[in-house]
C-alpha atoms as a PDB file:
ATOM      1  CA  UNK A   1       0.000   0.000   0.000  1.00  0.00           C
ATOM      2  CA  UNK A   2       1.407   3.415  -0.919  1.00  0.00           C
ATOM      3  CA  UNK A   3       2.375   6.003   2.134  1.00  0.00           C
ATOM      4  CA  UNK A   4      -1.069   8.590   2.460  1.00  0.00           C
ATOM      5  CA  UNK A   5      -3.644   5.470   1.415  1.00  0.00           C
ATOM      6  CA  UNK A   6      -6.223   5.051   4.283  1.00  0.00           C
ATOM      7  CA  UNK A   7      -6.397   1.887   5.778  1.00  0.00           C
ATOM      8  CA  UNK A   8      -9.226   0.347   7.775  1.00  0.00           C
ATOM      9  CA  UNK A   9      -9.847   1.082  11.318  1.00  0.00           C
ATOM     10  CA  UNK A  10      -9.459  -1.529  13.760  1.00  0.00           C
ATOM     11  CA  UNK A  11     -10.536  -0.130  17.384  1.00  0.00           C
ATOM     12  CA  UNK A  12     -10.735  -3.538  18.730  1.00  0.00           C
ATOM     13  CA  UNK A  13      -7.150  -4.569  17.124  1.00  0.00           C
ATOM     14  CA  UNK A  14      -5.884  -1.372  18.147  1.00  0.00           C
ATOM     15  CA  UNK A  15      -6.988  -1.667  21.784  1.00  0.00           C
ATOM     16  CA  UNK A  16      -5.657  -5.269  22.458  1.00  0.00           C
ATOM     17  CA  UNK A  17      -2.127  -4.771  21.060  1.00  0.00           C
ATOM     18  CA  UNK A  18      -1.694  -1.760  23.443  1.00  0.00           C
ATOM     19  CA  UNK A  19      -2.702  -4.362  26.121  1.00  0.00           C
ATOM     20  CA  UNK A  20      -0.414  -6.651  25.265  1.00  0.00           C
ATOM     21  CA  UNK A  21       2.187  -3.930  24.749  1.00  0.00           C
ATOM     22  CA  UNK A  22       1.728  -3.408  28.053  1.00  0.00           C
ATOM     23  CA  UNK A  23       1.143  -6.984  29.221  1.00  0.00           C
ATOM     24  CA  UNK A  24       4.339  -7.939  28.025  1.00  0.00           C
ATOM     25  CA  UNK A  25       6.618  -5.096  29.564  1.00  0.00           C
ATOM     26  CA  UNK A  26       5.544  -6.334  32.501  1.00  0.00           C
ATOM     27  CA  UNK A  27       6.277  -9.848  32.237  1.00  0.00           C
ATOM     28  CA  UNK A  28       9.870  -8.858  31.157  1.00  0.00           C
ATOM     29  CA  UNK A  29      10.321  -6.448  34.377  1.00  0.00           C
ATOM     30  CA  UNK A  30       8.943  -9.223  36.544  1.00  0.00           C
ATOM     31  CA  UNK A  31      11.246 -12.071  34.756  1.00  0.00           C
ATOM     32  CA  UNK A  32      14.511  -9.542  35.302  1.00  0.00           C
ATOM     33  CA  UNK A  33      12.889  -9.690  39.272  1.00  0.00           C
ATOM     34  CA  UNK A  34      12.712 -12.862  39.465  1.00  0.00           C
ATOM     35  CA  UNK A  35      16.431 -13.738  37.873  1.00  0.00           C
ATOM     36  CA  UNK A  36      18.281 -11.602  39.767  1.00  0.00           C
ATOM     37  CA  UNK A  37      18.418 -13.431  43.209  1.00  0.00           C
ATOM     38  CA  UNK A  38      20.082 -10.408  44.884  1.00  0.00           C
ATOM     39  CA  UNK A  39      17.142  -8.011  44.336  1.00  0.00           C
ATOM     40  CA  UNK A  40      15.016  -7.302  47.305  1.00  0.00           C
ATOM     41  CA  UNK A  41      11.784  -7.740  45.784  1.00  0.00           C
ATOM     42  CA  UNK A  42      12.391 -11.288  44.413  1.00  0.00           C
ATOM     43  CA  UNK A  43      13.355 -11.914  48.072  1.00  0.00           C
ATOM     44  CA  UNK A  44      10.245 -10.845  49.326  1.00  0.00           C
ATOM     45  CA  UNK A  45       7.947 -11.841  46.579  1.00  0.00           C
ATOM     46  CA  UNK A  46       9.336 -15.635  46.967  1.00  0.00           C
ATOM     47  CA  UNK A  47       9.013 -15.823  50.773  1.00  0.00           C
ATOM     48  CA  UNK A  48       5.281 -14.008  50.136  1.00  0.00           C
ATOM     49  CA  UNK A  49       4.537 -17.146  47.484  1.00  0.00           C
ATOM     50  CA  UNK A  50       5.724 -19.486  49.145  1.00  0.00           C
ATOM     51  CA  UNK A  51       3.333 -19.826  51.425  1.00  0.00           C
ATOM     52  CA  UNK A  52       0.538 -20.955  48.692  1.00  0.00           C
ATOM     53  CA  UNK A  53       3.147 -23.783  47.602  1.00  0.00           C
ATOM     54  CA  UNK A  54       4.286 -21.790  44.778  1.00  0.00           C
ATOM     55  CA  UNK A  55       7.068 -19.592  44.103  1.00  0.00           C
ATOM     56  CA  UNK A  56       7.979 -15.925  41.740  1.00  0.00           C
ATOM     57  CA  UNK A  57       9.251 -18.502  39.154  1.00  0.00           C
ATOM     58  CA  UNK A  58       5.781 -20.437  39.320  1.00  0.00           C
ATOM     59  CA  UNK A  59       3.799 -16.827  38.621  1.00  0.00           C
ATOM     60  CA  UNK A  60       6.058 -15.936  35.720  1.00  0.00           C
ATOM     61  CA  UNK A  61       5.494 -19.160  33.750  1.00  0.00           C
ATOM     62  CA  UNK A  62       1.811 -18.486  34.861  1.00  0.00           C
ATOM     63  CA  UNK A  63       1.996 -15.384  33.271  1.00  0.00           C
ATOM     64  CA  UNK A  64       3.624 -16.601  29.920  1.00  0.00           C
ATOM     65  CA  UNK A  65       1.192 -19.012  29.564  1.00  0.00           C
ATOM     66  CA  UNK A  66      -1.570 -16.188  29.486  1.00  0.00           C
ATOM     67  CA  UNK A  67       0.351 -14.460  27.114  1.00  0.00           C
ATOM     68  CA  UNK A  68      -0.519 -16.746  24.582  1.00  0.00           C
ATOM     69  CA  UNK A  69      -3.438 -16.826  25.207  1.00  0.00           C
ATOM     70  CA  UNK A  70      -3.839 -13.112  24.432  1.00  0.00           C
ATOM     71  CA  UNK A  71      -1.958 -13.266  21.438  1.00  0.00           C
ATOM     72  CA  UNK A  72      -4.077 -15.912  20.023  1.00  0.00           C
ATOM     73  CA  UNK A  73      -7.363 -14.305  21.303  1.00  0.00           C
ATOM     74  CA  UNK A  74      -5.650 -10.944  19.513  1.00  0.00           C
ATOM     75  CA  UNK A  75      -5.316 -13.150  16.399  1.00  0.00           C
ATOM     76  CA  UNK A  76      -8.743 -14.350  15.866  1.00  0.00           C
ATOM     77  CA  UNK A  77     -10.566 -11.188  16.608  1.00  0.00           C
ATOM     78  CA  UNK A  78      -8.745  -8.924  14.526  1.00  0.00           C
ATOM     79  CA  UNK A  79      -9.588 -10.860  11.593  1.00  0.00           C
ATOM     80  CA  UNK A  80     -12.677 -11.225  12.163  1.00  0.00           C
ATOM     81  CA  UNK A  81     -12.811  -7.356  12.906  1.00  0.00           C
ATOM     82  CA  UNK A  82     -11.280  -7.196   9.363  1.00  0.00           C
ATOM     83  CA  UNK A  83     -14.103  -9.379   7.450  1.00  0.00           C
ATOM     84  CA  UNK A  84     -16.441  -7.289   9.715  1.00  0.00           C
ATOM     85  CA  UNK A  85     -15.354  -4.332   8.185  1.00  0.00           C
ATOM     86  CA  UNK A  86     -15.518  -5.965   4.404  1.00  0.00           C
ATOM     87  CA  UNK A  87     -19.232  -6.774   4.468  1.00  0.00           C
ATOM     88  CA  UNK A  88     -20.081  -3.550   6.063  1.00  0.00           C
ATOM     89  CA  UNK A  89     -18.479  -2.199   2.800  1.00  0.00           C
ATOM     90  CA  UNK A  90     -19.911  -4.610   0.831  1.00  0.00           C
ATOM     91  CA  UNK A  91     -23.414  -4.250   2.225  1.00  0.00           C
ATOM     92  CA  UNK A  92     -23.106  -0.505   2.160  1.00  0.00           C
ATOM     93  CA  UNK A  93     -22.678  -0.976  -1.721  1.00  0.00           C
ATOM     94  CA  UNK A  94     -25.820  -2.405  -2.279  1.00  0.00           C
ATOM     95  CA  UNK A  95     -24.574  -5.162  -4.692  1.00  0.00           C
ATOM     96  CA  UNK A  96     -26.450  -7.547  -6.543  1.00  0.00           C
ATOM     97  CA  UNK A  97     -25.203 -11.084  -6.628  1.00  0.00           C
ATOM     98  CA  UNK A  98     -24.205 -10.357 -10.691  1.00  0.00           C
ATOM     99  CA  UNK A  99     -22.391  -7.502  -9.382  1.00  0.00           C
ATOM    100  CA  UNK A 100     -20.084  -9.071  -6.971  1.00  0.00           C
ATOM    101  CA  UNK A 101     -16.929 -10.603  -7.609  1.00  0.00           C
ATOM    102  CA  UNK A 102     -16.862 -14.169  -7.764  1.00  0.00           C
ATOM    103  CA  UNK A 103     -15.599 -14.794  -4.277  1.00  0.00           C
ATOM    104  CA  UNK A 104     -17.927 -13.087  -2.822  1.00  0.00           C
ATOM    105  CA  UNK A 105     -20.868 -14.833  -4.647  1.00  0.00           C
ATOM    106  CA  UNK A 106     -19.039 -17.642  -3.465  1.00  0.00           C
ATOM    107  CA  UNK A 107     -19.199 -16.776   0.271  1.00  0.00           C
ATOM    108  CA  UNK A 108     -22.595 -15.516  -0.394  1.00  0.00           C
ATOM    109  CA  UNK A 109     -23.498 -18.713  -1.316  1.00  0.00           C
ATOM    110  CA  UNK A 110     -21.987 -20.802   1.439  1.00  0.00           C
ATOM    111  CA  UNK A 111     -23.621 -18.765   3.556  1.00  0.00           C
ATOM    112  CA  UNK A 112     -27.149 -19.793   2.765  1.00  0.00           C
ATOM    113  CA  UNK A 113     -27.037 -22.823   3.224  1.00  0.00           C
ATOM    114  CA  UNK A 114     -24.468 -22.625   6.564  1.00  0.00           C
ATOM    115  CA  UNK A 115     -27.732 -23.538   9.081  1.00  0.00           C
ATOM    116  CA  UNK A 116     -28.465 -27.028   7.167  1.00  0.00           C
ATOM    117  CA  UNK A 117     -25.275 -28.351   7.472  1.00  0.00           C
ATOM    118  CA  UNK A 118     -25.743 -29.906  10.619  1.00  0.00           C
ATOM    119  CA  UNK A 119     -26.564 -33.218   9.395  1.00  0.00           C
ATOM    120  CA  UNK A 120     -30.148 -33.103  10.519  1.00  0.00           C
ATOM    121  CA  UNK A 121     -31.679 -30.814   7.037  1.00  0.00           C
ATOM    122  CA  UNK A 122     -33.797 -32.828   5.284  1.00  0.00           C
ATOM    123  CA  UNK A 123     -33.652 -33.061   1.326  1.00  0.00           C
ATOM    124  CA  UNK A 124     -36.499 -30.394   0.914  1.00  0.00           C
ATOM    125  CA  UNK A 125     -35.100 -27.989   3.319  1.00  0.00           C
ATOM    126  CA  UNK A 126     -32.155 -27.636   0.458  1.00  0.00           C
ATOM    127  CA  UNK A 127     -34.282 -27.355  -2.481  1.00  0.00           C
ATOM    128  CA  UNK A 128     -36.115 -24.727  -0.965  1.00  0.00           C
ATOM    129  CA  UNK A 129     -32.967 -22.881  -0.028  1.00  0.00           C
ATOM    130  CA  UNK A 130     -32.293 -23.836  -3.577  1.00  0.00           C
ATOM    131  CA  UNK A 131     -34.711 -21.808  -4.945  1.00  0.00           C
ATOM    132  CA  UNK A 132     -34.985 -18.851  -2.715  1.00  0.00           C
ATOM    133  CA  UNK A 133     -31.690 -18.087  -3.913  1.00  0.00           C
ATOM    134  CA  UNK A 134     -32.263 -18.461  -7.557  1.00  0.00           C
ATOM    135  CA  UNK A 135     -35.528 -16.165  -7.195  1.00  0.00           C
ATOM    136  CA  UNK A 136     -33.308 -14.058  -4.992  1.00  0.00           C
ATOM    137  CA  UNK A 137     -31.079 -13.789  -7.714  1.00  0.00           C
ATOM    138  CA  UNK A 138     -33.041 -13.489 -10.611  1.00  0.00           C
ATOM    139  CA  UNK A 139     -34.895 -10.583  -8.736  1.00  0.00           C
ATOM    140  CA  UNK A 140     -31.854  -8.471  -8.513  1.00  0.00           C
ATOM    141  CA  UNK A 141     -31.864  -7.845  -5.183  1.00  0.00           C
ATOM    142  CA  UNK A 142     -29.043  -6.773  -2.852  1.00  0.00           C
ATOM    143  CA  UNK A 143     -26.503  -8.938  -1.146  1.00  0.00           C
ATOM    144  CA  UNK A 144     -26.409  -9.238   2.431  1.00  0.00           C
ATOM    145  CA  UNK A 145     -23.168 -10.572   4.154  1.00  0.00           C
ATOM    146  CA  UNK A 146     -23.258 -11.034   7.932  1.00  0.00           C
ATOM    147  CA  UNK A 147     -20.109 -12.094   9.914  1.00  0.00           C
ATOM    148  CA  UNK A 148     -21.585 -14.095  12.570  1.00  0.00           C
ATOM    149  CA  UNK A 149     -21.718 -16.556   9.793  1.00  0.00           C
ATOM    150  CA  UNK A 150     -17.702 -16.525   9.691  1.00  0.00           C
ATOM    151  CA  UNK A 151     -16.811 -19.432  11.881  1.00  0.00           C
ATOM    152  CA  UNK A 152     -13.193 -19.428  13.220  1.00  0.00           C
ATOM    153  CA  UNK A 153     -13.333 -20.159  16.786  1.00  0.00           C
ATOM    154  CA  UNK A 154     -10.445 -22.101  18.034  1.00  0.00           C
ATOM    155  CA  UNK A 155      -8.588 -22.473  14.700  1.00  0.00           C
ATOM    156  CA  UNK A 156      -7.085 -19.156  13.664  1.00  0.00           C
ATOM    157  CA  UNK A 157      -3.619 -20.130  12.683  1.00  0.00           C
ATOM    158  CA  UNK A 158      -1.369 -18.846   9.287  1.00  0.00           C
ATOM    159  CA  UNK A 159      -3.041 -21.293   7.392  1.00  0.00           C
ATOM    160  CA  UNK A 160      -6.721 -21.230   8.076  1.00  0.00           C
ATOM    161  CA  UNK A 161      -6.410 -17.201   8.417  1.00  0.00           C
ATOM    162  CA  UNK A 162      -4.868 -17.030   4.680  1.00  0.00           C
ATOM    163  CA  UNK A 163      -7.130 -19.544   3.532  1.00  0.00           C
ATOM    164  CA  UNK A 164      -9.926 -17.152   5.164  1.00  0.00           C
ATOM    165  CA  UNK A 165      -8.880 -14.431   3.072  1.00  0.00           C
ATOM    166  CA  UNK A 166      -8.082 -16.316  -0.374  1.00  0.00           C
ATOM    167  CA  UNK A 167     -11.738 -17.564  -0.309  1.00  0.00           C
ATOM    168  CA  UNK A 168     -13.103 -13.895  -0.421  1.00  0.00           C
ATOM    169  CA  UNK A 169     -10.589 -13.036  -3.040  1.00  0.00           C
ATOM    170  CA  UNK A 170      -8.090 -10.972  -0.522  1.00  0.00           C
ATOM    171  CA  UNK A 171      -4.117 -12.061  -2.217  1.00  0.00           C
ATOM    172  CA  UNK A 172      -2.035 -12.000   1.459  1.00  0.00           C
ATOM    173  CA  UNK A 173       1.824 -11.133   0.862  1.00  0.00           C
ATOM    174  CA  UNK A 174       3.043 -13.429   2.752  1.00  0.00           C
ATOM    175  CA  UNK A 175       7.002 -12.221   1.101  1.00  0.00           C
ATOM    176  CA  UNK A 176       7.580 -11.065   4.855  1.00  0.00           C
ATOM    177  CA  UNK A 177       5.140 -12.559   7.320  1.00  0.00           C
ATOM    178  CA  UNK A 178       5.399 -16.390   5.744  1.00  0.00           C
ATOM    179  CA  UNK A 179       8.091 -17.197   7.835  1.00  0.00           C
ATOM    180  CA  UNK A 180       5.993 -17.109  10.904  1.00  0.00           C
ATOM    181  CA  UNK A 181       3.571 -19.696   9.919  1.00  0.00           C
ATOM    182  CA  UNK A 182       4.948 -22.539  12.491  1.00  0.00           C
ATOM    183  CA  UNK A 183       4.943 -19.522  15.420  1.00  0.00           C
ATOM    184  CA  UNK A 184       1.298 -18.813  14.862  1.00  0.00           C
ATOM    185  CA  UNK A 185       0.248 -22.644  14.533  1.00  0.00           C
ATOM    186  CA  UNK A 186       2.112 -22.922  18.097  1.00  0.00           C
ATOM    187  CA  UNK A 187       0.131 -19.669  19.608  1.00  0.00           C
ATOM    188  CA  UNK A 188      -3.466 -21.955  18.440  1.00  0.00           C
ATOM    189  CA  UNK A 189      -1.983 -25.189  19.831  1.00  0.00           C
ATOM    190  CA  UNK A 190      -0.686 -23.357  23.246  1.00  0.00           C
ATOM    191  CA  UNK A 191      -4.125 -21.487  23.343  1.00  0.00           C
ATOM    192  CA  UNK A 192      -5.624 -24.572  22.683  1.00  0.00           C
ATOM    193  CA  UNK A 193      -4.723 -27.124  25.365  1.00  0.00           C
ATOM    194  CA  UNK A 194      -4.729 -24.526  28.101  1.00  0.00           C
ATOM    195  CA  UNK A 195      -8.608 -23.589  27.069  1.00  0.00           C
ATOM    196  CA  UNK A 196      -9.217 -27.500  26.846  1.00  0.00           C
ATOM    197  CA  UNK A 197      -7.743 -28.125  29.991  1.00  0.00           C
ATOM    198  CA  UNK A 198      -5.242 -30.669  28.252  1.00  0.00           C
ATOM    199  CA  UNK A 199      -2.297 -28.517  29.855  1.00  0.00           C
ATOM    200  CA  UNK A 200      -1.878 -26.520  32.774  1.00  0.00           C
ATOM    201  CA  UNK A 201      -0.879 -22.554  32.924  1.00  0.00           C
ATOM    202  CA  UNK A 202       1.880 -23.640  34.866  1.00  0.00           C
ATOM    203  CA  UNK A 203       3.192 -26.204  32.531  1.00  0.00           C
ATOM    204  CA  UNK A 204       2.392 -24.631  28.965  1.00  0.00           C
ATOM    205  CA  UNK A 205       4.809 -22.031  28.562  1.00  0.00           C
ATOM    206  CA  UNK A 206       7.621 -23.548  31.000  1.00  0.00           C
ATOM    207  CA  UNK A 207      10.624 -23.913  28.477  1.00  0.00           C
ATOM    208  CA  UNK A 208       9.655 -20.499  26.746  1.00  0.00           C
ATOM    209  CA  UNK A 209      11.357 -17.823  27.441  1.00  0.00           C
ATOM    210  CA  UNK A 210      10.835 -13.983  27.608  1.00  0.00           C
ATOM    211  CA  UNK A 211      12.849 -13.180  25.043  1.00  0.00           C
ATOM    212  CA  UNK A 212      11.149 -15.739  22.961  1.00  0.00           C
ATOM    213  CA  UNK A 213       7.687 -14.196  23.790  1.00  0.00           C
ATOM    214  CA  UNK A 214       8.771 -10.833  22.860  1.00  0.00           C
ATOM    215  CA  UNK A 215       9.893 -11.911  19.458  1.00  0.00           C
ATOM    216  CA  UNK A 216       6.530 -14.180  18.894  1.00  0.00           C
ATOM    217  CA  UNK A 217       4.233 -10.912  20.123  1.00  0.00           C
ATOM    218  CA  UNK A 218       6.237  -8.954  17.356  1.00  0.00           C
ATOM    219  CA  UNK A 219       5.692 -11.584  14.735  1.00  0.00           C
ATOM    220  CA  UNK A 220       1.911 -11.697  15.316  1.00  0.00           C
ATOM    221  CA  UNK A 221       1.902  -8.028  15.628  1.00  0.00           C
ATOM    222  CA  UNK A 222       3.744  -8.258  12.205  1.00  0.00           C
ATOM    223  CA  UNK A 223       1.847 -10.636  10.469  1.00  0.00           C
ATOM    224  CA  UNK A 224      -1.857  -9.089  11.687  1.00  0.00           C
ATOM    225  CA  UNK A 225      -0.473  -5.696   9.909  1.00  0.00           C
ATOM    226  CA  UNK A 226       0.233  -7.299   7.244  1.00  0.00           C
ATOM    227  CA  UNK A 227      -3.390  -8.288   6.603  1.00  0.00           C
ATOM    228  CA  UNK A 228      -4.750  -5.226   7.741  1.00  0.00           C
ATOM    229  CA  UNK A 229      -2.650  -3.349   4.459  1.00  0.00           C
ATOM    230  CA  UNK A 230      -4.103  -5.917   2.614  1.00  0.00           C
ATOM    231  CA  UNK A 231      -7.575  -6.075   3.713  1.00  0.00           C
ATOM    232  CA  UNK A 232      -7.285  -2.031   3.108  1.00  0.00           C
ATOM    233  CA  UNK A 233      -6.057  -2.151  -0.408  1.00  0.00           C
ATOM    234  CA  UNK A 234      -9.298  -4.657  -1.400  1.00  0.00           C
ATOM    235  CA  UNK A 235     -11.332  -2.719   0.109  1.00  0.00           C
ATOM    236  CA  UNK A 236     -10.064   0.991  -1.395  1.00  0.00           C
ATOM    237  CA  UNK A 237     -10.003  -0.991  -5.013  1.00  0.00           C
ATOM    238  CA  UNK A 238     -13.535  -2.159  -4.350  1.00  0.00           C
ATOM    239  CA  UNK A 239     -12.085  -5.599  -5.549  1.00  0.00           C
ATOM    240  CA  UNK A 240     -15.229  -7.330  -4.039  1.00  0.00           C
ATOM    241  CA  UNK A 241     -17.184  -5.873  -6.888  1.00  0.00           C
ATOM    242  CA  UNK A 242     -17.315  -7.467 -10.534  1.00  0.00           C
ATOM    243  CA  UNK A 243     -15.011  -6.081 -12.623  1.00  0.00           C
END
């Protein structure tokens, strides 16, 4: 995207990675704390812990764990902020399903047929979804996208986020933020088993260190910008629309 071009605002986005901004200067003061024996407050932060079986080592991991968690919970609501904004531009356009863009008639489609495929539809409930949107479409009338429909919950990761994207016609450069694909499938699996209970806070993030969660905050950071330049540029170019 060139320098001046607007991009899309993100509130939400811009709100949780101040958060975490702060979240994780925190966690690094309280890691130099707790690895400096000598300082008084690890001293009296220890003997305070202690008493609850735990100790200022215990809380940090604790507190890495979580950061994962926040990073993945960052990941999975900024893009759905993102296809939020998209149908809210789409929908403000008024299209009709011969005026959209492939992908989107695509999605559109999908869509209509997302509440019978729970294995329990019977074989008239499709043809009559079959038909409502042939008579929708013959009728000309405008296309309605709504993102509750978007389901993502529990499985945003490089992959499944880029394949979000390439199925409404949104080209990711991924030139810069590829690399990161195995960090962000390890933010969904960390995120994962501590919200399943299959690992514990104390346990998850033990052999990860600080300086590795800085660096994995900055790549997610990276890689959600990335997307959001992106996501901008389709919108600006009204690349949802038939050209």
């Amino acid at each position: 995207m060139k320098r001046g071009e607007k991009m899309i605002e993100l509130l939400d986005y811009e709100k949780k990675k101040t958060e975490l901004h702060f979240y994780m200067s925190e966690l690094v003061f309280l890691d130099k704390i707790n690895t400096n024996p000598s300082n008084p407050y690890d001293n009296y932060i220890n003997k305070k812990m202690r008493l609850n079986s735990f100790d200022m080592n215990d809380f940090v991991v604790i507190l890495k764990s979580n950061a994962f968690m926040m990073m993945y919970n960052m990941i999975e609501s900024t893009v759905k902020e993102m296809i939020y904004a998209l149908y809210d531009e789409i929908n403000t356009s008024k299209l009709t399903y011969s005026q959209s863009a492939l992908a989107i008639q695509k999605i559109w489609s999908k869509y209509q047929f997302i509440n019978l495929d729970d294995g329990n539809a019977r074989t008239d409930k499709y043809k009559d979804t079959a038909q409502k949107m042939i008579t929708f479409i013959i009728d000309s009338k405008t296309v309605k996208l709504d993102g509750k429909q978007l389901k993502l919950s529990g499985n945003a990761d490089f992959t499944s986020v880029i394949a979000i994207m390439q199925n409404h016609g949104i080209t990711v450069s991924t030139e810069k933020i590829g690399k990161y694909s195995r960090e962000l499938s390890n933010v969904k699996a960390k995120r994962n088993s501590l919200a399943h209970g299959s690992s514990s806070f104390i346990e998850s993030a033990r052999d990860t260190s600080t300086t590795e969660l800085i660096n994995i905050s900055q790549h997610v950071e990276e890689f959600l910008n990335q997307l959001k330049k992106d996501v901008s540029k389709y919108i600006r170019y009204k690349w949802f629309e038939k050209k």
